[in-house]
Protein backbone atom coordinates (compact mmCIF):
# COMPACT_ATOMS: atom_id res chain seq x y z
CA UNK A 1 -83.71 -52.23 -71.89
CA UNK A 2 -83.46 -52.94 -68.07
CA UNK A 3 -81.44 -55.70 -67.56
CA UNK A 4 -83.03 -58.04 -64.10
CA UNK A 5 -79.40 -58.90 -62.22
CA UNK A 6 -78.24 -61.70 -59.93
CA UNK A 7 -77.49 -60.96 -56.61
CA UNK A 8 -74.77 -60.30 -55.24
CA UNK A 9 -73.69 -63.30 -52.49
CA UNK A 10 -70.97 -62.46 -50.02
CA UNK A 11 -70.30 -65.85 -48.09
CA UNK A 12 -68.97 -64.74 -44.42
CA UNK A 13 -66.80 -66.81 -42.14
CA UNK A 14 -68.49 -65.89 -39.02
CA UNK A 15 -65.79 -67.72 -36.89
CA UNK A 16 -62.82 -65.74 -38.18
CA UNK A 17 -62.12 -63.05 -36.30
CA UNK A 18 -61.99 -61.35 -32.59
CA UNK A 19 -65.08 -61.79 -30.66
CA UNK A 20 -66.61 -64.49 -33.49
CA UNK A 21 -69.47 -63.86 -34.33
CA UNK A 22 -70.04 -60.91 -32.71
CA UNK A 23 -68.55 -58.47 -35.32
CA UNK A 24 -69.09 -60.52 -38.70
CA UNK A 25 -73.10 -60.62 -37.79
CA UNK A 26 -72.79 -56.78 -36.98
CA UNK A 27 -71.12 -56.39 -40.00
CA UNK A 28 -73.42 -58.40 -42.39
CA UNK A 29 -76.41 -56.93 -40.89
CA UNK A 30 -75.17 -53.21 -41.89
CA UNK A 31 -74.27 -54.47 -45.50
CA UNK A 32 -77.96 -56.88 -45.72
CA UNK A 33 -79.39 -53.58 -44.67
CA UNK A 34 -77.55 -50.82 -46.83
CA UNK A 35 -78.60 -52.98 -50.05
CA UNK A 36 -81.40 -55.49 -49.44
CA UNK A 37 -82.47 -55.82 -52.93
CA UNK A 38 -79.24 -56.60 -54.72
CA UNK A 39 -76.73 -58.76 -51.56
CA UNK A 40 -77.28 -62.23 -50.13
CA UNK A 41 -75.04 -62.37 -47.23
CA UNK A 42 -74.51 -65.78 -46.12
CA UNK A 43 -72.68 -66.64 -42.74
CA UNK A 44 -71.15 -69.71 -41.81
CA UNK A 45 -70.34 -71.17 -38.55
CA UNK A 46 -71.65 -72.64 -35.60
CA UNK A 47 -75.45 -72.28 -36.11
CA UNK A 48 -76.47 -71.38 -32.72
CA UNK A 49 -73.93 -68.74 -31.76
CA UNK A 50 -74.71 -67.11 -34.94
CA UNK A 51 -78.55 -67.28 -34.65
CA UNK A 52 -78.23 -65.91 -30.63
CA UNK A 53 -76.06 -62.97 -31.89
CA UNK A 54 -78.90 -62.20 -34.50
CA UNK A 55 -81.87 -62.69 -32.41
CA UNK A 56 -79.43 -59.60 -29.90
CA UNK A 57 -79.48 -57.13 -32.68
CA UNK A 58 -84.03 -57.79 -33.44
CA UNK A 59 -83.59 -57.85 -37.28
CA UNK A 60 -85.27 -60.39 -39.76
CA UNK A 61 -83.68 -59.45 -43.07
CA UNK A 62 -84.63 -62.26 -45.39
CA UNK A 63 -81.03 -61.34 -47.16
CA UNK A 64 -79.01 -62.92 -44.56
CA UNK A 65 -78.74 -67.10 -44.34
CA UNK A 66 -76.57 -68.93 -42.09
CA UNK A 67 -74.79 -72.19 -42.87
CA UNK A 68 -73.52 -74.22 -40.35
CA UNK A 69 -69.79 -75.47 -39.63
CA UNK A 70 -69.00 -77.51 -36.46
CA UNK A 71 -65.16 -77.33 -36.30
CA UNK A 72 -62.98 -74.31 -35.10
CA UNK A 73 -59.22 -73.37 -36.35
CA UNK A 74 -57.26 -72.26 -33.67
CA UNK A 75 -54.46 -70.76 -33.38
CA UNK A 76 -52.10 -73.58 -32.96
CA UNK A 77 -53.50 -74.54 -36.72
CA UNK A 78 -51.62 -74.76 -39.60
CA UNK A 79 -53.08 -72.47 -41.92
CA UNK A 80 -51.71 -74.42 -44.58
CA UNK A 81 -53.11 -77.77 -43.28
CA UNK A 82 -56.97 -76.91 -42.32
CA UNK A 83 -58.45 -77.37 -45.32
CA UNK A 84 -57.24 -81.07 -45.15
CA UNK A 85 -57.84 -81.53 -41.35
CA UNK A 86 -60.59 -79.95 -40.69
CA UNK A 87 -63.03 -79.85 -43.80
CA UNK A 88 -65.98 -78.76 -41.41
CA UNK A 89 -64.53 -75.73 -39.95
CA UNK A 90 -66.38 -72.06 -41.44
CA UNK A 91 -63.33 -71.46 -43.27
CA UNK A 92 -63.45 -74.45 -45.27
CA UNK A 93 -67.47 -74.49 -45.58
CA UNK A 94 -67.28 -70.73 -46.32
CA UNK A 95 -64.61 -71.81 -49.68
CA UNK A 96 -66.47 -74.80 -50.66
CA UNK A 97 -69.66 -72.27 -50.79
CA UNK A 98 -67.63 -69.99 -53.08
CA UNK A 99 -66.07 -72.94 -55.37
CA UNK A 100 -69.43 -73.89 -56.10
CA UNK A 101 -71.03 -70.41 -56.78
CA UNK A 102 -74.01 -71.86 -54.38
């Protein structure tokens, strides 16, 4: 009996790294692309810088959403503090996403 499965969602903080978003939307599009059928890749972060950085690499993969967060940890944050202080940066948006299995 084939068994119809879920897919997979992989919630991306598109602000986090070097050169955000540059490398996270590289790096979802090669996962969205490798398995369309079974991963939802969602990115979160500032909207528009993630939308421009899509619209450089010509791809409409229906597996890849974006939701936005406005605020930005830097690196004078306390890691320890961010969730409190700034509940609308990607790293707290991207955990809220995951809490709630959405």
């Amino acid at each position: 009996m084939l068994r119809i499965m879920d897919k997979i969602k992989i919630v991306v903080d598109a602000m986090g790294g070097d050169e955000a978003p540059l490398n996270d939307v590289s790096g979802a599009i090669i996962a969205a692309e490798s398995k369309p059928d079974i991963l939802e890749i969602i990115l979160v972060g500032k909207e528009n810088l993630i939308r421009d950085e899509l619209k450089k690499h010509k791809v409409d993969l229906k597996n890849i959403s974006i939701v936005n967060a406005d605020e930005i940890i830097t690196m004078e944050d306390s890691p320890t503090d961010t969730l409190k202080t700034k509940p609308g940066s990607s790293m707290s948006v991207g955990i809220s996403l995951v809490k709630k299995k959405s």
